[in-house]
Structures are given as C-alpha cells and as structure tokens.
N, C-alpha and C. Protein backbone atom coordinates (compact mmCIF):
# COMPACT_ATOMS: atom_id res chain seq x y z
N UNK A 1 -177.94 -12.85 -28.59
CA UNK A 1 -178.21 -13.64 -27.41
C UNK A 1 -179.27 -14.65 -27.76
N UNK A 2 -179.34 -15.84 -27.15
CA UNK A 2 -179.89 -16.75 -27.81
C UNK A 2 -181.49 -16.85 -26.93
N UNK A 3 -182.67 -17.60 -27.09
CA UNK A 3 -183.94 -17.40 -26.20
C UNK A 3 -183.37 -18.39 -25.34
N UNK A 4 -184.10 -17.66 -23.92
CA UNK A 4 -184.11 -18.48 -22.78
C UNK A 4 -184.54 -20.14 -22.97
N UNK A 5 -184.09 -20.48 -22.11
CA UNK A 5 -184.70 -21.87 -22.53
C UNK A 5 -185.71 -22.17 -21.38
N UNK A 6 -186.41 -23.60 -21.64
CA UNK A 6 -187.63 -23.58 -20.48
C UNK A 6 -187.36 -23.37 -19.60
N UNK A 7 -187.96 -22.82 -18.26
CA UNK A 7 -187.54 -22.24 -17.26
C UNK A 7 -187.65 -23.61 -16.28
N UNK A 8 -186.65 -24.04 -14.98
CA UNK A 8 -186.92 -25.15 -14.38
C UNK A 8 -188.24 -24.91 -13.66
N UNK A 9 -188.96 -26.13 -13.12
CA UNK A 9 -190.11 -25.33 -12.06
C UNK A 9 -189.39 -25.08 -11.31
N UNK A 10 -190.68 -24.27 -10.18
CA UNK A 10 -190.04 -23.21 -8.89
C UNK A 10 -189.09 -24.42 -7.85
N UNK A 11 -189.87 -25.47 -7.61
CA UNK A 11 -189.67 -26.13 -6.86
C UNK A 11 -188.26 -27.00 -6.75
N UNK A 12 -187.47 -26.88 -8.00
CA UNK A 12 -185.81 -27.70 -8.52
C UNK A 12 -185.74 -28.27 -7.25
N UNK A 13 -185.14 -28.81 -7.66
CA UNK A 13 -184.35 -29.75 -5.92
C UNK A 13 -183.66 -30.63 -6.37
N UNK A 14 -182.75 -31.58 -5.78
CA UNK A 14 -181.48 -32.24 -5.68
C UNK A 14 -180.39 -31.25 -6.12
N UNK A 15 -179.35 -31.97 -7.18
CA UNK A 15 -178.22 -31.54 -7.63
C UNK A 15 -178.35 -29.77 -8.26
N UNK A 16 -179.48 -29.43 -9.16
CA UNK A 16 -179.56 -28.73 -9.99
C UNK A 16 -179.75 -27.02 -8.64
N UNK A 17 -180.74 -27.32 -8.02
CA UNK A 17 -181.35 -26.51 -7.50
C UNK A 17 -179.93 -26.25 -6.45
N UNK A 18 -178.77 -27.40 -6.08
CA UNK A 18 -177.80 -26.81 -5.05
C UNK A 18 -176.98 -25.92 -6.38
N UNK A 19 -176.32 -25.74 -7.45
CA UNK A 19 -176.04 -25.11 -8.69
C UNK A 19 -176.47 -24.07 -8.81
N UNK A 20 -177.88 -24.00 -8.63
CA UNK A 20 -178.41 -22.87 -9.06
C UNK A 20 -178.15 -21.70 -7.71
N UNK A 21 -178.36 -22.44 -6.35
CA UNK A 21 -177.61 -21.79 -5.09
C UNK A 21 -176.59 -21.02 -5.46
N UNK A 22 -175.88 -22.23 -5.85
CA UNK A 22 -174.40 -21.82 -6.06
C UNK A 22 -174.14 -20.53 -6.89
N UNK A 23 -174.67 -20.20 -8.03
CA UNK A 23 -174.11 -19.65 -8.82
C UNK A 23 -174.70 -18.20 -8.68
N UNK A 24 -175.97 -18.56 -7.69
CA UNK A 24 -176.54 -16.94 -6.72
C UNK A 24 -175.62 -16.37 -5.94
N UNK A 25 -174.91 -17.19 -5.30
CA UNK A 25 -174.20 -16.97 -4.35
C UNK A 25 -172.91 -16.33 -4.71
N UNK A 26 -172.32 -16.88 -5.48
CA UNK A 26 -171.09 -16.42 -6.62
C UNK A 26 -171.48 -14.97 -7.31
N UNK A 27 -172.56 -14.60 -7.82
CA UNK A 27 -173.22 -13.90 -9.04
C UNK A 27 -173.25 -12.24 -7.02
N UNK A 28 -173.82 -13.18 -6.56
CA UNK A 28 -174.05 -12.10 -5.36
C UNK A 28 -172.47 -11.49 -5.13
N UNK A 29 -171.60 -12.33 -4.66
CA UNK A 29 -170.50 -12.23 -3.83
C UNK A 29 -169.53 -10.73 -5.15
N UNK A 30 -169.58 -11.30 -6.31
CA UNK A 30 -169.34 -10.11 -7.56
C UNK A 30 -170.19 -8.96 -7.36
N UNK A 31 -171.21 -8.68 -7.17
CA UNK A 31 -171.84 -7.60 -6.69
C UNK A 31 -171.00 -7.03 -5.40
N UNK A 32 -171.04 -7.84 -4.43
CA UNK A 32 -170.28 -7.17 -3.06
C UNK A 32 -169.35 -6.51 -3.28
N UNK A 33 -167.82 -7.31 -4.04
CA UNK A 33 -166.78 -6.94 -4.26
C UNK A 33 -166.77 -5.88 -5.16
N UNK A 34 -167.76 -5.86 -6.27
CA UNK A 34 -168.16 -3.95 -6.49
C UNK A 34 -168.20 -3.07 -6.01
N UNK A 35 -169.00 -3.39 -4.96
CA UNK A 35 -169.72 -2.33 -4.30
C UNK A 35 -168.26 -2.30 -3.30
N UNK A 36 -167.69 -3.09 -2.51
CA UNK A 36 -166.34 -2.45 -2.07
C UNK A 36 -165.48 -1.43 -2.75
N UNK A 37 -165.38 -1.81 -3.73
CA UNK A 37 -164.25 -1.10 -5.32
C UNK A 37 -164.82 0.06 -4.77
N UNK A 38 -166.40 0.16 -5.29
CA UNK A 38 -166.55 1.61 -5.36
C UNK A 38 -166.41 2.28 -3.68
N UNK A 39 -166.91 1.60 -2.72
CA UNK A 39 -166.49 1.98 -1.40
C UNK A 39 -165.09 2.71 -1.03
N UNK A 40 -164.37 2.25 -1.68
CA UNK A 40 -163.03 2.25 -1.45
C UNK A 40 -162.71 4.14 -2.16
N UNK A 41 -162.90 4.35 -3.25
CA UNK A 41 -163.28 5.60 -4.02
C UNK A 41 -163.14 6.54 -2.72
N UNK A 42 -164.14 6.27 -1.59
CA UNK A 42 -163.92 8.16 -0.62
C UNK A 42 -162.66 7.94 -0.02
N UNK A 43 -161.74 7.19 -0.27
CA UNK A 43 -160.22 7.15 0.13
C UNK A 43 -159.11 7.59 -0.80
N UNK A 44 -159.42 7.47 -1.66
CA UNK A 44 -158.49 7.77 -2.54
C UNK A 44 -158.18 9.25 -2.73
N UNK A 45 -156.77 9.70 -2.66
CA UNK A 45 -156.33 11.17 -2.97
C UNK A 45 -156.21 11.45 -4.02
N UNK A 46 -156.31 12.62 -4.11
CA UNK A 46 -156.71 13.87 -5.24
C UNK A 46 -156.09 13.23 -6.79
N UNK A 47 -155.01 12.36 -6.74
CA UNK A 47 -154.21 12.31 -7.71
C UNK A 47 -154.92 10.99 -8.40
N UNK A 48 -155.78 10.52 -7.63
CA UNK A 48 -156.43 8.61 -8.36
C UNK A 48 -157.59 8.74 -8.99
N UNK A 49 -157.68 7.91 -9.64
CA UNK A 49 -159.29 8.19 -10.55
C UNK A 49 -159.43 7.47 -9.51
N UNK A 50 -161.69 7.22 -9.47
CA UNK A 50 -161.85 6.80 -9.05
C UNK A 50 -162.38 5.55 -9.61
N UNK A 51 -163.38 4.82 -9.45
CA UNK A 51 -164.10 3.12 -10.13
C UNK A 51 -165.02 4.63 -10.23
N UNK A 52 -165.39 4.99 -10.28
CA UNK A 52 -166.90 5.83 -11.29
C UNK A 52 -166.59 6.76 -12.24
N UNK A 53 -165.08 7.44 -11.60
CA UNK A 53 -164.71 8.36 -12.47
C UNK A 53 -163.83 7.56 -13.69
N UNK A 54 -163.37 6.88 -13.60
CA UNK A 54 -162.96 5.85 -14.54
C UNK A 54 -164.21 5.78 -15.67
N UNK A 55 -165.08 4.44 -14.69
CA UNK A 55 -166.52 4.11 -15.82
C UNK A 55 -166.84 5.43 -17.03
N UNK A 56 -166.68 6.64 -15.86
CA UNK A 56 -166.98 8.27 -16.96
C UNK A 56 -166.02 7.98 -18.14
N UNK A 57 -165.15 7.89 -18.13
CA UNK A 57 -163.81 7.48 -19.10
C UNK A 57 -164.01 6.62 -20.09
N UNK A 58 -164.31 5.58 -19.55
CA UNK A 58 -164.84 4.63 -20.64
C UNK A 58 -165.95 4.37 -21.35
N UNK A 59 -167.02 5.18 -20.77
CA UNK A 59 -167.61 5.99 -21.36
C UNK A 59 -167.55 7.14 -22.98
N UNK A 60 -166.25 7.48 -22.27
CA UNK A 60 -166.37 8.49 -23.19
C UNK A 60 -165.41 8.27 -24.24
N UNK A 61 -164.57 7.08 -24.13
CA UNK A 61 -163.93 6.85 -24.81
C UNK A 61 -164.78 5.83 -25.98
N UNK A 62 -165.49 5.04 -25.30
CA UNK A 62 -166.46 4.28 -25.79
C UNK A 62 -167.43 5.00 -27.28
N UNK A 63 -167.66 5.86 -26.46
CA UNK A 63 -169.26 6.97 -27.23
C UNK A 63 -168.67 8.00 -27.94
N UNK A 64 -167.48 8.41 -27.67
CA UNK A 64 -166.93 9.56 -28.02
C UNK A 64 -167.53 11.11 -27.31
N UNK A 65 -167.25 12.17 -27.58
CA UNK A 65 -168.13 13.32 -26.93
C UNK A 65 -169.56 13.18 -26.56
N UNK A 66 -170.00 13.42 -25.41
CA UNK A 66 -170.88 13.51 -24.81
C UNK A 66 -171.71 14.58 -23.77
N UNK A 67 -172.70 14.91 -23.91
CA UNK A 67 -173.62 15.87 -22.83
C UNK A 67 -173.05 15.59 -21.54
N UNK A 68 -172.96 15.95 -20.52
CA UNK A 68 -173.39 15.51 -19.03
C UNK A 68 -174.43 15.13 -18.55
N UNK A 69 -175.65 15.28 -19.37
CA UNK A 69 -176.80 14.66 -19.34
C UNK A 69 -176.83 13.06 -19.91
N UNK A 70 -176.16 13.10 -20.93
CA UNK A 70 -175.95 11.63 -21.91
C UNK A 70 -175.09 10.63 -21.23
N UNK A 71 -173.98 11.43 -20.72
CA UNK A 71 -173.04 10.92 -20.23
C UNK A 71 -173.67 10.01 -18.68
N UNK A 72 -174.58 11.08 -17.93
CA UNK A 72 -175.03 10.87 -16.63
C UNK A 72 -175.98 9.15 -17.21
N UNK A 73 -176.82 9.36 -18.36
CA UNK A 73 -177.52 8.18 -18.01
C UNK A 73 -176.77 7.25 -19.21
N UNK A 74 -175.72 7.11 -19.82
CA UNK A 74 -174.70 5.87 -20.10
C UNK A 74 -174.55 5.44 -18.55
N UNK A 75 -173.98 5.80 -17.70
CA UNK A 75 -173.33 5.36 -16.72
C UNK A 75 -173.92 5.18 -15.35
N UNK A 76 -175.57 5.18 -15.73
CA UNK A 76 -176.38 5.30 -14.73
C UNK A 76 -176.00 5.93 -13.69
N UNK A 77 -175.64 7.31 -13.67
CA UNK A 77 -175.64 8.36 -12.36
C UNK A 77 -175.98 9.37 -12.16
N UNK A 78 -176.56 9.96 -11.31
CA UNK A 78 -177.29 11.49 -11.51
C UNK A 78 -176.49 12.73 -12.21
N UNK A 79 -177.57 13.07 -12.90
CA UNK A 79 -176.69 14.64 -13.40
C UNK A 79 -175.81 15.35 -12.70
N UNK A 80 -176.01 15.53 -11.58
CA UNK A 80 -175.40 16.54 -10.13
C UNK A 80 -174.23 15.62 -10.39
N UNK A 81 -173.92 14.30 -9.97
CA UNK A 81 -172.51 13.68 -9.46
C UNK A 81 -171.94 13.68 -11.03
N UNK A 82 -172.66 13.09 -12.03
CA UNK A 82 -171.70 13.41 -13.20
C UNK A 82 -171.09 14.70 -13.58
N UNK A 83 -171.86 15.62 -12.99
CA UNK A 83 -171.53 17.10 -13.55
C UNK A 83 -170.11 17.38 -12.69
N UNK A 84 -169.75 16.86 -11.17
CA UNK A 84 -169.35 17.41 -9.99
C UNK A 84 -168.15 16.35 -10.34
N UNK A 85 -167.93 15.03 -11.38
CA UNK A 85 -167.21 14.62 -11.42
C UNK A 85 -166.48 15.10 -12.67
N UNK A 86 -166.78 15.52 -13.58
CA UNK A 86 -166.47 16.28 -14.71
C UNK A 86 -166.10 17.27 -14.21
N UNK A 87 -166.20 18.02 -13.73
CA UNK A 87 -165.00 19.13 -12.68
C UNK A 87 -163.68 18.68 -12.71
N UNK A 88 -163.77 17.71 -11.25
CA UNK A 88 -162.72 17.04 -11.86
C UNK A 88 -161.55 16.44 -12.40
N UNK A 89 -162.30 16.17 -13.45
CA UNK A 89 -162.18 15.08 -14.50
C UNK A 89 -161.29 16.13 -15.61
N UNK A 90 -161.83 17.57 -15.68
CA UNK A 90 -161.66 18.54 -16.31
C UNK A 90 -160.26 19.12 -15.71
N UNK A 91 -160.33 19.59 -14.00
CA UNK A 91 -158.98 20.12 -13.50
C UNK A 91 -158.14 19.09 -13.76
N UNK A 92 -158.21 18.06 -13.58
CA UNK A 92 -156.57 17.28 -13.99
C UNK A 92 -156.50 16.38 -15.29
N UNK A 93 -157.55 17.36 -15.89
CA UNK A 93 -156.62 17.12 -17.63
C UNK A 93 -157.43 16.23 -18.06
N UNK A 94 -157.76 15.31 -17.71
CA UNK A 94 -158.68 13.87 -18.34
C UNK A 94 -159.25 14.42 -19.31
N UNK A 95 -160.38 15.40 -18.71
CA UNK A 95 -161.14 15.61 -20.15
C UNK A 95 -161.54 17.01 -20.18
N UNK A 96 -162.01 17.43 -21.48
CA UNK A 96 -161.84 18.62 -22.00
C UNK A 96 -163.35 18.83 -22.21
N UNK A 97 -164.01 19.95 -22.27
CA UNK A 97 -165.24 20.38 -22.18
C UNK A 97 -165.37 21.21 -23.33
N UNK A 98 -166.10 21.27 -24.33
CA UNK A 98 -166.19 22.28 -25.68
C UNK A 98 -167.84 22.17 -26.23
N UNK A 99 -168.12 23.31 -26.48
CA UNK A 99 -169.31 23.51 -27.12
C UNK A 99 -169.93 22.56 -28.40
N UNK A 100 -171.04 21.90 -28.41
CA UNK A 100 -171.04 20.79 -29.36
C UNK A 100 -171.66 21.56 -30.40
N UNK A 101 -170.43 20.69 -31.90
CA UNK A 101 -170.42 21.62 -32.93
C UNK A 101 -172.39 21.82 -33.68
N UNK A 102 -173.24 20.69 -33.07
CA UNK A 102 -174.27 20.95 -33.90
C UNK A 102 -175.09 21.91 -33.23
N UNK A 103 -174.85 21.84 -31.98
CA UNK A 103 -175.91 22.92 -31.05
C UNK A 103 -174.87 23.54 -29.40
N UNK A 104 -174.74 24.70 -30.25
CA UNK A 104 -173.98 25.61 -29.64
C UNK A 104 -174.11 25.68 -28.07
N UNK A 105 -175.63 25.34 -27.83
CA UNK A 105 -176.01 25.59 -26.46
C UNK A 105 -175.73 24.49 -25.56
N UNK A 106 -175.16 23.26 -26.05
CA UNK A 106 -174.95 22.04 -25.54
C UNK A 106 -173.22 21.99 -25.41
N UNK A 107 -172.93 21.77 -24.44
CA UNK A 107 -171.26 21.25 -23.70
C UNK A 107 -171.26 19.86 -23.36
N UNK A 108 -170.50 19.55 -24.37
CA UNK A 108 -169.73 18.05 -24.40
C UNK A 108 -168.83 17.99 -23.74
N UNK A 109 -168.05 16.95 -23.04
CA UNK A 109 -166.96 16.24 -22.28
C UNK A 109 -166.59 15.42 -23.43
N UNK A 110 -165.49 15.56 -23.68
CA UNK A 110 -164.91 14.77 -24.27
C UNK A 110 -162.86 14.29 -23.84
N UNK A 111 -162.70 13.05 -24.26
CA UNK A 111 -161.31 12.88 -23.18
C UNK A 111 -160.09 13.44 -24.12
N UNK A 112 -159.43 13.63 -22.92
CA UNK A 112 -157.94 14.55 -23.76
C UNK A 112 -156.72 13.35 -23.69
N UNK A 113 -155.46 13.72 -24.00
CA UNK A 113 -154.74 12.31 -24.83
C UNK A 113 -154.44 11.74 -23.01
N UNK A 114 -154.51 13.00 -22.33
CA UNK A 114 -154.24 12.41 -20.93
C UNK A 114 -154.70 10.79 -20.47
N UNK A 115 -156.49 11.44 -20.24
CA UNK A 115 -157.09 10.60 -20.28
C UNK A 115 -157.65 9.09 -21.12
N UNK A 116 -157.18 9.26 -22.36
CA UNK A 116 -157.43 7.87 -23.47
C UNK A 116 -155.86 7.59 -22.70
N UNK A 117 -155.28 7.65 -22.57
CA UNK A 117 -153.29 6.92 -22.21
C UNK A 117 -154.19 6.04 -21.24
N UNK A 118 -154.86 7.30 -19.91
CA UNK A 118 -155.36 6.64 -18.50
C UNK A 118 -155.91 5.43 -18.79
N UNK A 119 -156.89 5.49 -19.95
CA UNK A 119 -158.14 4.18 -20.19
C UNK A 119 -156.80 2.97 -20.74
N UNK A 120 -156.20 3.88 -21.88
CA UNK A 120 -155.13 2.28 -22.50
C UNK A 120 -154.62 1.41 -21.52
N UNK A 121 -154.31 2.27 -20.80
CA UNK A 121 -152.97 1.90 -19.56
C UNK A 121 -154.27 0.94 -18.81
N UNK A 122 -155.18 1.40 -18.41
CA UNK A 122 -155.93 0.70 -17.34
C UNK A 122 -156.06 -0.53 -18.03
N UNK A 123 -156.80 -0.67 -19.21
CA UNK A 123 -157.54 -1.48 -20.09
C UNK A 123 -156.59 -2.27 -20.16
N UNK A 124 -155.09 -2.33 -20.82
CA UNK A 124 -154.42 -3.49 -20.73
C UNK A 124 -154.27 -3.99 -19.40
N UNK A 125 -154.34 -3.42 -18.20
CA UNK A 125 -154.15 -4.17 -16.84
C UNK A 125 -155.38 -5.17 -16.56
N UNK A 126 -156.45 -4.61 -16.88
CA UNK A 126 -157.39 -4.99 -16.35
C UNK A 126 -157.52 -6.39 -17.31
N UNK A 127 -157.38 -6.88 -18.75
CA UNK A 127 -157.43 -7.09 -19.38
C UNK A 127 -156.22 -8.42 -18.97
N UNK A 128 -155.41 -8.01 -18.54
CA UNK A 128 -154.16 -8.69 -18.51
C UNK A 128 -154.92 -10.09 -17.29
N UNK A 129 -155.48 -8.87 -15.85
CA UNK A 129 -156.03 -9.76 -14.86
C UNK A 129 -157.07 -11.09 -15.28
N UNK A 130 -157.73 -10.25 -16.30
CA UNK A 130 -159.23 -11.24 -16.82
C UNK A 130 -158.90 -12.43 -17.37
N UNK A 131 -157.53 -12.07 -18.04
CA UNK A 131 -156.92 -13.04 -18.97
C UNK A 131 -156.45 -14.39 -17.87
N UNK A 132 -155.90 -13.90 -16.72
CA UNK A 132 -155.09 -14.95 -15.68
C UNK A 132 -156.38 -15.28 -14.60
N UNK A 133 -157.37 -14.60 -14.83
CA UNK A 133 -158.45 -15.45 -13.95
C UNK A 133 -159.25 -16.03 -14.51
N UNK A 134 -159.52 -15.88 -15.58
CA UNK A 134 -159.93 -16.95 -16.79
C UNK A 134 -159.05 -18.36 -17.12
N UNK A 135 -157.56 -17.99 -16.70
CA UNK A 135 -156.59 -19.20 -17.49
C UNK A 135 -157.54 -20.43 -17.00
N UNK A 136 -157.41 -21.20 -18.23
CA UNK A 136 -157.29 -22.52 -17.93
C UNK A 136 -159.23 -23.30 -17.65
N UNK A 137 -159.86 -22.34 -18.03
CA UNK A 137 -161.29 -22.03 -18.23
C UNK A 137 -161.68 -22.40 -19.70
N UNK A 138 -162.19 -23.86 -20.15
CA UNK A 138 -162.31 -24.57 -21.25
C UNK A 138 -163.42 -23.42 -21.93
N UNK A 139 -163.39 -23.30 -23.10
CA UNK A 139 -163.95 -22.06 -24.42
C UNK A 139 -165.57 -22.37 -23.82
N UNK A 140 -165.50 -24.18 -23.91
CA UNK A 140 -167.34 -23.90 -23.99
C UNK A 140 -167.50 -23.77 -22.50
N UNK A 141 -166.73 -23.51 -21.16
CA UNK A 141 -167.32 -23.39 -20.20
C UNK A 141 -167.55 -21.66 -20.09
N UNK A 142 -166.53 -20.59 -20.49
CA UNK A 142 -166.64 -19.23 -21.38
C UNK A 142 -168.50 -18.93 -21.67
N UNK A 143 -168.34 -20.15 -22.63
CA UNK A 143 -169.25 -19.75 -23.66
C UNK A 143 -170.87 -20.05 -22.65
N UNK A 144 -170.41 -20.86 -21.91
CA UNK A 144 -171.85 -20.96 -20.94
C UNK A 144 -172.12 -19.77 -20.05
N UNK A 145 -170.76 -19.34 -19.25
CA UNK A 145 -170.96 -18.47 -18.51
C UNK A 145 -171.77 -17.68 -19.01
N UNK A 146 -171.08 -17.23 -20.71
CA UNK A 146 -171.76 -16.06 -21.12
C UNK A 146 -173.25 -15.99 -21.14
N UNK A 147 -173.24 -17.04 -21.98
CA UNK A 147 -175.28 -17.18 -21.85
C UNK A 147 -175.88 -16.90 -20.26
N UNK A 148 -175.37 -17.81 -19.54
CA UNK A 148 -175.61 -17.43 -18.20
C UNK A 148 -175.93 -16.22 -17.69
N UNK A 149 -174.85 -15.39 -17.78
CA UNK A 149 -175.15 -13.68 -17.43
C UNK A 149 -175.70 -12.90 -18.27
N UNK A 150 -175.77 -13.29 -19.42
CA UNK A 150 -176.59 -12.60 -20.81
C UNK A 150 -178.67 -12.76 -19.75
N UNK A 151 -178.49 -14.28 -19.51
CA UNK A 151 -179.81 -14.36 -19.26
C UNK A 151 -179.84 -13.33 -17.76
N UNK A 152 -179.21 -13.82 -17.11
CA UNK A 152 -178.94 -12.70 -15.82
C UNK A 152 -179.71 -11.11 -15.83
N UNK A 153 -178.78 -10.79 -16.95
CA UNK A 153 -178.57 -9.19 -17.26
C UNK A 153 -180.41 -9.08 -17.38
N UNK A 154 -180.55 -10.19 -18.14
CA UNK A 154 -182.18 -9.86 -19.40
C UNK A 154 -183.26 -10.00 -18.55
N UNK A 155 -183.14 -10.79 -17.10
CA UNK A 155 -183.78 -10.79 -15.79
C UNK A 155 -183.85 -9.75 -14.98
N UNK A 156 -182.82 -9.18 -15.19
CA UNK A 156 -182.59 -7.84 -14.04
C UNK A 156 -183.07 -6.62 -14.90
N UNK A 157 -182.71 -6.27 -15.99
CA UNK A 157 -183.57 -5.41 -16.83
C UNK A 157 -184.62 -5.50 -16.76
N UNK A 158 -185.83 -6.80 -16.84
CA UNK A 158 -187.21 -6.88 -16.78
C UNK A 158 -187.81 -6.72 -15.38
N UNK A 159 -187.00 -6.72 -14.68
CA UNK A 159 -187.26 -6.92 -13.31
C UNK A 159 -186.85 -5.74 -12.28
N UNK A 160 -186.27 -4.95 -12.81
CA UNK A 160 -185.51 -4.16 -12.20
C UNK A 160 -186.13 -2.95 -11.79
N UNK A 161 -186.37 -2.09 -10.57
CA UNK A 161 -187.18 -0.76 -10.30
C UNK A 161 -186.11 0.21 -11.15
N UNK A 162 -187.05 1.04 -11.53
CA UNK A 162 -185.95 2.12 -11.94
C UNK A 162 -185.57 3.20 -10.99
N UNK A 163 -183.83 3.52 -10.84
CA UNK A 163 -183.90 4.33 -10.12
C UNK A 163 -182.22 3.62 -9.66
N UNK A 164 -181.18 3.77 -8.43
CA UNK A 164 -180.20 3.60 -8.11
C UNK A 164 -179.93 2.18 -7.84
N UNK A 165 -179.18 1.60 -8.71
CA UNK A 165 -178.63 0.22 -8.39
C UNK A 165 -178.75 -0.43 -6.84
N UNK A 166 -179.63 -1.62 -7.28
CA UNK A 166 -179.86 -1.84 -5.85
C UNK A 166 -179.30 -3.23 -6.11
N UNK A 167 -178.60 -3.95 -5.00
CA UNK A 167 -178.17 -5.22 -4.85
C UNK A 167 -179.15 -6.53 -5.06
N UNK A 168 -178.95 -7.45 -5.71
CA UNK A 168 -179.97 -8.68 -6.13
C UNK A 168 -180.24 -9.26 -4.98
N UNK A 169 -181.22 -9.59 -4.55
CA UNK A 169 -182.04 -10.51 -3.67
C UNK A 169 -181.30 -11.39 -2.95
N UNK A 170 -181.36 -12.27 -1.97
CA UNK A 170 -180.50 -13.11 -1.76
C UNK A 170 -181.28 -14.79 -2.49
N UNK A 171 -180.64 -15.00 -2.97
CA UNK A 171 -180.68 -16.94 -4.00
C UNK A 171 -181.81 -17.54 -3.12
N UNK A 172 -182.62 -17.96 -3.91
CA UNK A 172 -183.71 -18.86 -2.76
C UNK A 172 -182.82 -20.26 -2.56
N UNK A 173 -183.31 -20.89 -1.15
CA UNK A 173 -182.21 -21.44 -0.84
C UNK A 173 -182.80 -22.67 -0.97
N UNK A 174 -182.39 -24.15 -0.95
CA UNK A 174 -183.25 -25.34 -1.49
C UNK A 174 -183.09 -26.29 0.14
C-alpha cells in the first residue's frame, strides 16, 4: 500500500469537498447493504448458510484448520457465537472438528469436501457478480478505488474502538 498523501485541509470546499461527500455517502450506503445481508441471516431456514456462517468458511478455507478461539477473532466474532455456529456448521457436514495434531487439548474446525464445494460454488458466483459490476470500469479507475479503500481500511483501523463493528460516522457535509 502506498503512503497517504497530504491530507486536504479540514475546511475543502467547492468541487473536491462535494467528492469527498460523495464517496462517504457511497462508502456508507456499502456498509448498510451489509448490514441488511447479515439482517436477512435470522430468516433463513435450517438448510442456508448464513453471510457469517459463510465468512466462518472462508475463513477456514483461507487459514486452513483452526481453534474456535482463532477462528472467533479471524472473523471478528465472539467465542460463544463462533462456537454455537460451528455446531452447526458441524451437523450439516460443512465442517469437521478433530483434535489438533500438535496439542491434543486444542479442537480445530476444519472444512469437509461438503463445505470447500459450498465456498467454490459461492466464490465463482460471487466472483462472476464483481466481474459484471465492475464491467466497463477503466484499470486505473480499479486501481484508484483501491488506494482509496486501502486508505479507508488504514483510517478505520487507527481509529477504530475495539470491540463490535460499529457503522462509520456520517460524511461531514460541505
């Protein structure tokens, strides 16, 4: 990631400072539509992953075997709900639970072929969508976004209380 660059003063105004609105507003509205996704989760029947129990997935497909402790803070969520989702995650096959080979006293989650199919299968969909809402999105405008949310991310990390995802501020307005 590359260094921030000078920061504008507080005060921006004209063109830049309506942009910078803008892209609060946008950057916010992606937060919302998260937080719906996951809303949506206490509806779903017995047979659907959910948007968290998923993230567990990719997770673990990601890291390979994992604690429920390790697992809980990859995916920023309490021990209790990771543990209660690994249940489960466990009754319908996703993933498999086994004693970790270096320390006997530790139980890993790790995913069964069920669950890596679940992630492939998802991953090309999701993948497929990114691809068609991206179309037509010039490389270096890509390549700005990225810096953009790179700096985002590196704001909200320094800035951030620790403790349950809380929604960003609302954009100071010009």
């Amino acid at each position: 990631m590359s260094a921030p660059a000078t920061a504008a003063p507080a005060n921006a105004s004209g063109e830049r400072a309506q942009h910078i609105t803008a892209l609060g507003l946008a950057f916010r509205g992606v937060f919302r539509t998260l937080n719906r996704i996951r809303g949506r989760d206490t509806h779903l029947d017995g047979t659907e992953l959910s948007h968290a129990q998923f993230q567990l997935l990719i997770e673990l497909d990601d890291r390979g075997g994992l604690s429920a402790g390790e697992l809980a803070a990859a995916a920023q969520l309490a021990p209790g709900t990771v543990t209660q989702m690994l249940d489960a995650l466990a009754e319908s096959g996703h993933v498999e639970r086994v004693r970790s080979p270096t320390d006997r006293r530790v139980v890993v989650s790790r995913l069964t072929p069920l669950g890596r199919c679940q992630i492939e299968a998802k991953r090309a969909i999701w993948q497929q969508r990114w691809e068609q809402a991206l179309d037509g999105v010039a490389e270096k405008d890509l390549r700005a976004a990225t810096r953009v949310l790179e700096r985002l991310g590196t704001m909200f990390e320094e800035q951030a209380p620790i403790g349950p995802f809380q929604e960003p501020p609302d954009p100071p307005s010009s």
